[in-house]
C-alpha atoms as a PDB file:
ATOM      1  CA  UNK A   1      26.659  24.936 -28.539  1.00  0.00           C
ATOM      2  CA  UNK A   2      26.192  22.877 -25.157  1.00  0.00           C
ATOM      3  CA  UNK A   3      28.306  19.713 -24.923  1.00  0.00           C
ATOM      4  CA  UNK A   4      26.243  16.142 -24.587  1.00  0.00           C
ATOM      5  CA  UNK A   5      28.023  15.712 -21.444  1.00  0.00           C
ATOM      6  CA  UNK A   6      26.993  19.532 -20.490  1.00  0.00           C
ATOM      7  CA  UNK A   7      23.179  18.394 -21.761  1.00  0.00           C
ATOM      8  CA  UNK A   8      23.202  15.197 -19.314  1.00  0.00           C
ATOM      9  CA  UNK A   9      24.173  17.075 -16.442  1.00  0.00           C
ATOM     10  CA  UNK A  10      20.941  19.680 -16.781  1.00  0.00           C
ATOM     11  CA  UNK A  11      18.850  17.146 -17.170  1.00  0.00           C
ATOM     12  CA  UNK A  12      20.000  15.248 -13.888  1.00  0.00           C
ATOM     13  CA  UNK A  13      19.901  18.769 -12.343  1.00  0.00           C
ATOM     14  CA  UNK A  14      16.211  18.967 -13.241  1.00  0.00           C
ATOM     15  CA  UNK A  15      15.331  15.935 -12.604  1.00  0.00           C
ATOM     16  CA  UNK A  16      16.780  15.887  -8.906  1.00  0.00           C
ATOM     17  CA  UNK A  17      14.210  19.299  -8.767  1.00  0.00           C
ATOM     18  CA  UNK A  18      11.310  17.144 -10.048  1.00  0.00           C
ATOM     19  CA  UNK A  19      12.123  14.263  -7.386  1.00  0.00           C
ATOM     20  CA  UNK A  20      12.176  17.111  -4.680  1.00  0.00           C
ATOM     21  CA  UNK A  21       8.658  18.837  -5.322  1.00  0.00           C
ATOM     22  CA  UNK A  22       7.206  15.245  -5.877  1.00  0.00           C
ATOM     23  CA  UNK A  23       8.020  14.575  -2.092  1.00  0.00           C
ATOM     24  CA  UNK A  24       7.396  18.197  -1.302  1.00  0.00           C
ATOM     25  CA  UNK A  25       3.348  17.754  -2.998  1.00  0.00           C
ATOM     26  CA  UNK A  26       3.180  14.295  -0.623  1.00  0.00           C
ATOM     27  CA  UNK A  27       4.248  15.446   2.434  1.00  0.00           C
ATOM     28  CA  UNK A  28       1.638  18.330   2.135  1.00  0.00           C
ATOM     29  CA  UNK A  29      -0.942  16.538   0.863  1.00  0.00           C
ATOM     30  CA  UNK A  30      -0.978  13.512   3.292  1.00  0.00           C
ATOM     31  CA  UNK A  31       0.608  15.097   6.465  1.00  0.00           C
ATOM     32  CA  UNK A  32      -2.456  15.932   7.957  1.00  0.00           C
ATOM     33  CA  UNK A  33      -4.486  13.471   6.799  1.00  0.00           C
ATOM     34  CA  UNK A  34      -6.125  11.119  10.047  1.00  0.00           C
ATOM     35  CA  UNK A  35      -4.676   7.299  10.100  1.00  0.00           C
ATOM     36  CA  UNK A  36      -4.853   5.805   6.596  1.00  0.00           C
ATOM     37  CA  UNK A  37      -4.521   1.966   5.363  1.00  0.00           C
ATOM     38  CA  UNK A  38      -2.630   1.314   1.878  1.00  0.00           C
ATOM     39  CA  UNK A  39      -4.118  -1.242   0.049  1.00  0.00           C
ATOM     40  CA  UNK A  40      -2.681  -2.810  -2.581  1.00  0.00           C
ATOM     41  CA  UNK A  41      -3.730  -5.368  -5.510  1.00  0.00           C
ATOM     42  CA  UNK A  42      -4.048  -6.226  -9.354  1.00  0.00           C
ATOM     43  CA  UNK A  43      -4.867  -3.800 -11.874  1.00  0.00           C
ATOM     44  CA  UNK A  44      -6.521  -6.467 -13.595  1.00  0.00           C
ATOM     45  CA  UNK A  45      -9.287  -7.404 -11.231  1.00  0.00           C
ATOM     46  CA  UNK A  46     -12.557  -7.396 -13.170  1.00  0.00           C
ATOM     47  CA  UNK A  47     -15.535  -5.382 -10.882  1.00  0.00           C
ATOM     48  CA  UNK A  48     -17.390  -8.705 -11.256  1.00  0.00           C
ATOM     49  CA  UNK A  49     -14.811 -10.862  -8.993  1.00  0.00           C
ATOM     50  CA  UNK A  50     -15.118 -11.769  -5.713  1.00  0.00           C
ATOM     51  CA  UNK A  51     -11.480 -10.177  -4.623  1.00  0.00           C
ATOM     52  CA  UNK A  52     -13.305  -6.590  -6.333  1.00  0.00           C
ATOM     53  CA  UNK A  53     -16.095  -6.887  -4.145  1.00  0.00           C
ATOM     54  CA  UNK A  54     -13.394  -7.888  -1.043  1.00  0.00           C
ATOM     55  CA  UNK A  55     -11.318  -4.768  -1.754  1.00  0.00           C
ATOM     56  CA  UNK A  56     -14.187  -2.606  -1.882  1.00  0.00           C
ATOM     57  CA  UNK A  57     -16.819  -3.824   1.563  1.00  0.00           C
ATOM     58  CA  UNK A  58     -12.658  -4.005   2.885  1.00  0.00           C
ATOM     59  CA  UNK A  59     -12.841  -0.041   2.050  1.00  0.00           C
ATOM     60  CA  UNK A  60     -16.135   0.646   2.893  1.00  0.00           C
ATOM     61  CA  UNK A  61     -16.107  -0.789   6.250  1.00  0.00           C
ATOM     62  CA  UNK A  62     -12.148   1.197   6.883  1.00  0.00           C
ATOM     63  CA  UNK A  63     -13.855   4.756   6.684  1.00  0.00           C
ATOM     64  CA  UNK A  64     -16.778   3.766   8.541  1.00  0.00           C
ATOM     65  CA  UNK A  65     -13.992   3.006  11.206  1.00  0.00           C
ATOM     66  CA  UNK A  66     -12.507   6.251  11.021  1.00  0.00           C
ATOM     67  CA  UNK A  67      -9.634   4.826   8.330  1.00  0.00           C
ATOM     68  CA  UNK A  68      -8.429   7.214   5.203  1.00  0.00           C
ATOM     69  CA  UNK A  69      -7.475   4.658   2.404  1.00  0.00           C
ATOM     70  CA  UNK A  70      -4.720   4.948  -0.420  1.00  0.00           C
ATOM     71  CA  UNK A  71      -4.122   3.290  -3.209  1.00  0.00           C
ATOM     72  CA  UNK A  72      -2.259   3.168  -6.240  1.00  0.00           C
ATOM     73  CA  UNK A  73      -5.039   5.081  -7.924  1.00  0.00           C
ATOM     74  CA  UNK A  74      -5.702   2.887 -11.047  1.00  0.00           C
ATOM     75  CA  UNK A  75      -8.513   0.395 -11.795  1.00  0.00           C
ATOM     76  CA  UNK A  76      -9.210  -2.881 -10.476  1.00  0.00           C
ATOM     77  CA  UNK A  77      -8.299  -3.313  -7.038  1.00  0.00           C
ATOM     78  CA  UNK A  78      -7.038  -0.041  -6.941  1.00  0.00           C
ATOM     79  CA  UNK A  79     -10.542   0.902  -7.687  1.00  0.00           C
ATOM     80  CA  UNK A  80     -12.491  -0.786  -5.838  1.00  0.00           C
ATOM     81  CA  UNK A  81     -10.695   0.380  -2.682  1.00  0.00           C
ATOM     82  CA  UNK A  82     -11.329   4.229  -3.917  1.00  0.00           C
ATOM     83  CA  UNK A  83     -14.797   3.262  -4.437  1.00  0.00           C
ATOM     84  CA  UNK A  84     -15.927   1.537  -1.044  1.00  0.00           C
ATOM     85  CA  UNK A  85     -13.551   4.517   0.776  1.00  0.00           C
ATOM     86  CA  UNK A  86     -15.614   7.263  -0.984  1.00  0.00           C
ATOM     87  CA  UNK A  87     -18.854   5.478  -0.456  1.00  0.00           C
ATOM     88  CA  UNK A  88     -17.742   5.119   3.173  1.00  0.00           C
ATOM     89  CA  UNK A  89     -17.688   8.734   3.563  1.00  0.00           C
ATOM     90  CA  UNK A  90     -13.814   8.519   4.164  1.00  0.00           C
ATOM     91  CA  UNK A  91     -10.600   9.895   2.280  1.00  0.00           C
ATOM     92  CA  UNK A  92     -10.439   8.062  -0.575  1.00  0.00           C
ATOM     93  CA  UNK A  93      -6.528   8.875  -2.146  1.00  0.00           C
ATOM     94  CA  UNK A  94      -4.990   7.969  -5.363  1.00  0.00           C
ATOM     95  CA  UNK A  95      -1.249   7.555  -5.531  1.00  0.00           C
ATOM     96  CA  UNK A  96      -1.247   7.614  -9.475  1.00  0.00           C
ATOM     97  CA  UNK A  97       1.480   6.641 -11.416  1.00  0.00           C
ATOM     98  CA  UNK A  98       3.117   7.265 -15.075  1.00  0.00           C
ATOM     99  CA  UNK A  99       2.758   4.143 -17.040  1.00  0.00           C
ATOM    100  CA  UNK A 100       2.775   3.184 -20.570  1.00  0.00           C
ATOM    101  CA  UNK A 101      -0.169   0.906 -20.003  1.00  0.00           C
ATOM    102  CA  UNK A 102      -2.681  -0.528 -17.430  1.00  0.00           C
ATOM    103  CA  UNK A 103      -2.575   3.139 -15.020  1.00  0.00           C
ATOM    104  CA  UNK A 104      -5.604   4.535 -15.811  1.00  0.00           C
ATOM    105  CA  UNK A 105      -7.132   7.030 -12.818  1.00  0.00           C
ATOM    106  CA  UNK A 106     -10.437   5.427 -11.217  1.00  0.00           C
ATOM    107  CA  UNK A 107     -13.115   7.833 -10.564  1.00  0.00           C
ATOM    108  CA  UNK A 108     -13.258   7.042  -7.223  1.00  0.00           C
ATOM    109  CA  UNK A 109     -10.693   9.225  -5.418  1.00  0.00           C
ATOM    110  CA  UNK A 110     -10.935  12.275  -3.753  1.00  0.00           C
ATOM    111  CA  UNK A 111      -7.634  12.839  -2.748  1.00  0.00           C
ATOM    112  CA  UNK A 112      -5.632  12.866  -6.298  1.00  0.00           C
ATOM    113  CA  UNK A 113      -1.937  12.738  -6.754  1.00  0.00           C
ATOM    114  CA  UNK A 114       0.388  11.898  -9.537  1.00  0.00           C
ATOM    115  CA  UNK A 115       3.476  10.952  -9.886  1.00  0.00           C
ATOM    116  CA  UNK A 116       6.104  10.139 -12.208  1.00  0.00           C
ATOM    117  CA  UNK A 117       8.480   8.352 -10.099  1.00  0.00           C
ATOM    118  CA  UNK A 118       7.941   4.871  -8.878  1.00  0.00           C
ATOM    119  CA  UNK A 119      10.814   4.846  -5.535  1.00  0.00           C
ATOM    120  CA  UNK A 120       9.020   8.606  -4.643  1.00  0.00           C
ATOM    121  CA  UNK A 121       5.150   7.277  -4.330  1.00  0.00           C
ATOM    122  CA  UNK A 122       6.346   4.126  -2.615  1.00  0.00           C
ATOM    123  CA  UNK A 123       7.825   6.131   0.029  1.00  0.00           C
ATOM    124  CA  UNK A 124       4.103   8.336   0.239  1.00  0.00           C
ATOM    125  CA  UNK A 125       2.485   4.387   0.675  1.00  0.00           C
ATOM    126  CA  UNK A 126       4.389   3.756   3.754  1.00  0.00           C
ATOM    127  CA  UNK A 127       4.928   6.974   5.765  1.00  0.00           C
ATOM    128  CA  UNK A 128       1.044   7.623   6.173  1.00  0.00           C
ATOM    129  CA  UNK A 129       0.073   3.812   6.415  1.00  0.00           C
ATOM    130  CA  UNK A 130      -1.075   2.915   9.752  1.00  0.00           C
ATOM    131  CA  UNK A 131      -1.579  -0.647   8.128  1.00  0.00           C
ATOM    132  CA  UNK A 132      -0.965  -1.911   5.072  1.00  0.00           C
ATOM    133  CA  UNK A 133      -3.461  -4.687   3.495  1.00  0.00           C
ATOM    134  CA  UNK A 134      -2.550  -6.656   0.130  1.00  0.00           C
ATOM    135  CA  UNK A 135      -5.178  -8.297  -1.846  1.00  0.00           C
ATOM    136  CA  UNK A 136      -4.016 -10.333  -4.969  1.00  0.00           C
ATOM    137  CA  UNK A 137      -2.013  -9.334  -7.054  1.00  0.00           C
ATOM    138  CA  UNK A 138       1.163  -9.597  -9.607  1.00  0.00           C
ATOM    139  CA  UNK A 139       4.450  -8.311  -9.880  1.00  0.00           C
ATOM    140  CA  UNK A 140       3.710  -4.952  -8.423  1.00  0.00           C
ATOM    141  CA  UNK A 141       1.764  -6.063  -5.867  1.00  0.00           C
ATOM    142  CA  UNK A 142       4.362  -8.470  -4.876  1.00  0.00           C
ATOM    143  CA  UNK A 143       6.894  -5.986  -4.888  1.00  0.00           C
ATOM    144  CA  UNK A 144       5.024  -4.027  -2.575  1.00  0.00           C
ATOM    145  CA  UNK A 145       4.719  -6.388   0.100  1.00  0.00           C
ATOM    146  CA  UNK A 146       8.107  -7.549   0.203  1.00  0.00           C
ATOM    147  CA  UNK A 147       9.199  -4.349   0.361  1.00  0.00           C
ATOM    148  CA  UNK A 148       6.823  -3.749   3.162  1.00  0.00           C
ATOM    149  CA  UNK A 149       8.029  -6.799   4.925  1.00  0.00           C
ATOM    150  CA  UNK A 150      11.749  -6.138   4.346  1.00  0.00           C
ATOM    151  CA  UNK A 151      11.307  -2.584   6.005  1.00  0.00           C
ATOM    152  CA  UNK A 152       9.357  -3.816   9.044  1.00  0.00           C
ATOM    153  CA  UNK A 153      11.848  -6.657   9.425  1.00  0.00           C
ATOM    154  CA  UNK A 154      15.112  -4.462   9.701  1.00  0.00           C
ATOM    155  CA  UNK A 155      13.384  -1.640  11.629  1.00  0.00           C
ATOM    156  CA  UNK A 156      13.382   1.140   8.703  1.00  0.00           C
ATOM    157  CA  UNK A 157       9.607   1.436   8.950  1.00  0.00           C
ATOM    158  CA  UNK A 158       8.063   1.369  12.273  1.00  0.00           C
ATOM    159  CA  UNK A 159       6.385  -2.185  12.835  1.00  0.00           C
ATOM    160  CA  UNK A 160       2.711  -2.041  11.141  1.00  0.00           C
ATOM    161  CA  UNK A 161      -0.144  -4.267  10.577  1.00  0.00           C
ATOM    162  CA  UNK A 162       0.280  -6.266   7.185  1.00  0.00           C
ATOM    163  CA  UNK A 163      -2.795  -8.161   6.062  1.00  0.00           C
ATOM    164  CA  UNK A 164      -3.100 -10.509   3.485  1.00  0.00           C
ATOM    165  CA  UNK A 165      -6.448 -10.712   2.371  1.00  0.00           C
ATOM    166  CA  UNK A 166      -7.396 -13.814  -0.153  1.00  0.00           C
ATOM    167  CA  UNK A 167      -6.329 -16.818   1.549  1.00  0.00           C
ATOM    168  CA  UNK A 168      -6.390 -19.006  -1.496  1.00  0.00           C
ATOM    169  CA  UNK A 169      -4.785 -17.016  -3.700  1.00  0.00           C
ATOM    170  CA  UNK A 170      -1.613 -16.211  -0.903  1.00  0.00           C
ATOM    171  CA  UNK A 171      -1.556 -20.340   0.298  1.00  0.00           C
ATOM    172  CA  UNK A 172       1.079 -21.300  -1.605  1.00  0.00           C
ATOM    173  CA  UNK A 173       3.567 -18.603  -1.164  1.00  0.00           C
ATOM    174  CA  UNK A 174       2.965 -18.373   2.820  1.00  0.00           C
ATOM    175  CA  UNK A 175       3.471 -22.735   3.071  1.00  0.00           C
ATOM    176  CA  UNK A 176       6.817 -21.947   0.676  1.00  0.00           C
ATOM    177  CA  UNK A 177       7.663 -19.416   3.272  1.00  0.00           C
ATOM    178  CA  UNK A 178       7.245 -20.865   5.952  1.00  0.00           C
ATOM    179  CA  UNK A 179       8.824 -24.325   5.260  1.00  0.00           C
ATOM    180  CA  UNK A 180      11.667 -23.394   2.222  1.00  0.00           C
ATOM    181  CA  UNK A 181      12.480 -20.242   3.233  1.00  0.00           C
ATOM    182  CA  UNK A 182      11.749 -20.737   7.221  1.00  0.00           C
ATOM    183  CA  UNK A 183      13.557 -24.140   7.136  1.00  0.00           C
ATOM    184  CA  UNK A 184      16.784 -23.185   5.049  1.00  0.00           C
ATOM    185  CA  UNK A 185      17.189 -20.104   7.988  1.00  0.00           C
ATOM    186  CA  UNK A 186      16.702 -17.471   5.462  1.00  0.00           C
ATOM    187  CA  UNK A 187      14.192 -15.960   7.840  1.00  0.00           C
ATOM    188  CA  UNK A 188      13.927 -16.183  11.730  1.00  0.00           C
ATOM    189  CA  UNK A 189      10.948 -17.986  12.877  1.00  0.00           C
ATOM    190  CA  UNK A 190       9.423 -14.882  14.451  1.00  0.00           C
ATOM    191  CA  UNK A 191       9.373 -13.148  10.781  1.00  0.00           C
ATOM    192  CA  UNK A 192       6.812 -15.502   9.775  1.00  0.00           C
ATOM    193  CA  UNK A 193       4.773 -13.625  12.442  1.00  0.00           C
ATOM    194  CA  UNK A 194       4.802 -10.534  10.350  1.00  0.00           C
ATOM    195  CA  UNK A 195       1.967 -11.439   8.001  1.00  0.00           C
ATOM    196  CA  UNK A 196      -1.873 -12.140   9.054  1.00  0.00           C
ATOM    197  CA  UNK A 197      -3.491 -13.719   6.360  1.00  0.00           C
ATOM    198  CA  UNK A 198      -7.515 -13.670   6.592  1.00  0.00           C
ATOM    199  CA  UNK A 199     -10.545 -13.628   4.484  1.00  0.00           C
ATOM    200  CA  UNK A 200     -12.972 -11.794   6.842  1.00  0.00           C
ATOM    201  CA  UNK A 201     -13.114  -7.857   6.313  1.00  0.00           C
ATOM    202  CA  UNK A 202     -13.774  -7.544  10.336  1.00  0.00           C
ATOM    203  CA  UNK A 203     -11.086  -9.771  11.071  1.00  0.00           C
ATOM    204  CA  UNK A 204      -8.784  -7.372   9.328  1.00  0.00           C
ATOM    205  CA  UNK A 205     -10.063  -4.266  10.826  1.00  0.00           C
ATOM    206  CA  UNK A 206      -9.628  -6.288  14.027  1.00  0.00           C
ATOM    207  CA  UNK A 207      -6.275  -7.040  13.628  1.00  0.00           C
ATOM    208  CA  UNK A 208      -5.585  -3.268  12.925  1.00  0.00           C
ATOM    209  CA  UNK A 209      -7.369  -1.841  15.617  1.00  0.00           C
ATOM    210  CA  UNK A 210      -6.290  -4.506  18.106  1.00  0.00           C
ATOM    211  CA  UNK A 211      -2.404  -3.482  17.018  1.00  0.00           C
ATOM    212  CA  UNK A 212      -3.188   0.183  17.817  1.00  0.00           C
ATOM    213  CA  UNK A 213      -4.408  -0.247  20.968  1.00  0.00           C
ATOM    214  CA  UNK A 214      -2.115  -2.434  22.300  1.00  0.00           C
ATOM    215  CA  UNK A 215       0.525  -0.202  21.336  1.00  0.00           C
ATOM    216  CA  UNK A 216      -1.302   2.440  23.248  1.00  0.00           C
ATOM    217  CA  UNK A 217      -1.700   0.867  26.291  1.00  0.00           C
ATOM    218  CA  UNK A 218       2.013  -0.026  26.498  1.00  0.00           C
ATOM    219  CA  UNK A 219       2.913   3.614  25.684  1.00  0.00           C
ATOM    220  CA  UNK A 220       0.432   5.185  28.519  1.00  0.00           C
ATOM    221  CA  UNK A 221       2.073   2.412  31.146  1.00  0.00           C
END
């Protein structure tokens, strides 16, 4: 008869396995993929709303640059980036998750993936994200572009573009960061320099391509 404590440790054992073929799967998958952009947003975005329609001309208008585009894989936002990358003509990859509710895959993706831990897929978001663009959003969404901007900020993530697309709905959280946050010295005045915050799907592919370039430049001088 196996002891509990004898129990717990083949479970960890298996689950460190299941943690290692879940990076293994991502790094084959993605690793030869061309640039990509992670976009991020609500789950709950009807396909009726204007930030649906945002994510998905955003999306479009990515793979007719030459942009792969990954997502969390699920509906709303999620969706709507899948769809206007697919209709685009460009990768369109799903990051899925394991959820009790809300995770549902969209039908958009041709690049599926699945995943049952959360800390393994964010890692897949980042380390194939030439840019990373956030559209509204709640907790999740939120969590992802903090984390984003903590990484960039401390130099564990090379320095990307980060978008925020939806000007209205991000106003109130970029004035609190720039005044509370800026003016307690919680932040350095050039972090506030770390977000672009636009409405225009050009704009954004601007600010992406503009980033790229000017990082080549310096590199070939």
């Amino acid at each position: 008869m196996v002891a509990k404590a004898d129990r717990h440790d083949v479970e960890e054992t298996w689950r460190m396995f299941r943690i290692i073929s879940e990076f293994v799967e991502g790094i084959e998958t993605l690793s030869n993929r061309g640039p990509c952009i992670s976009v991020f947003g609500s789950a709950r975005t009807r396909e009726e709303e204007p930030y649906y329609k945002m994510a998905m001309n955003l999306s479009r208008s990515l793979a007719e640059h030459g942009y792969g585009v990954i997502t969390g894989g699920g509906p709303g936002i999620m969706e709507a980036a899948n769809r206007g990358a697919r209709d685009g003509g460009g990768d369109s990859i799903g990051l899925n998750i394991e959820l009790p509710f809300e995770q549902t895959p969209n039908a958009y993706q041709n690049v599926e993936m699945h995943f049952r831990y959360f800390f393994v897929r964010k890692v897949m978001f980042l380390r194939y994200a030439a840019a990373v663009v956030i559209l509204p959003g709640g907790y999740g969404t939120l969590d992802e572009m903090f984390e984003t901007l903590t990484l960039i900020q401390t130099q564990k993530t090379p320095q990307l573009p980060l978008v925020l697309m939806g000007k209205e709905y991000w106003k109130g959280m970029v004035d609190w960061i720039e005044t509370v946050m800026l003016e307690s010295k919680y932040i350095s005045p050039e972090d506030t320099g770390l977000l672009h915050i636009t409405d225009d799907v050009e704009e954004t592919i601007s600010v992406i391509d503009r980033f790229y370039n000017t990082r080549n430049t310096a590199t070939n001088f």
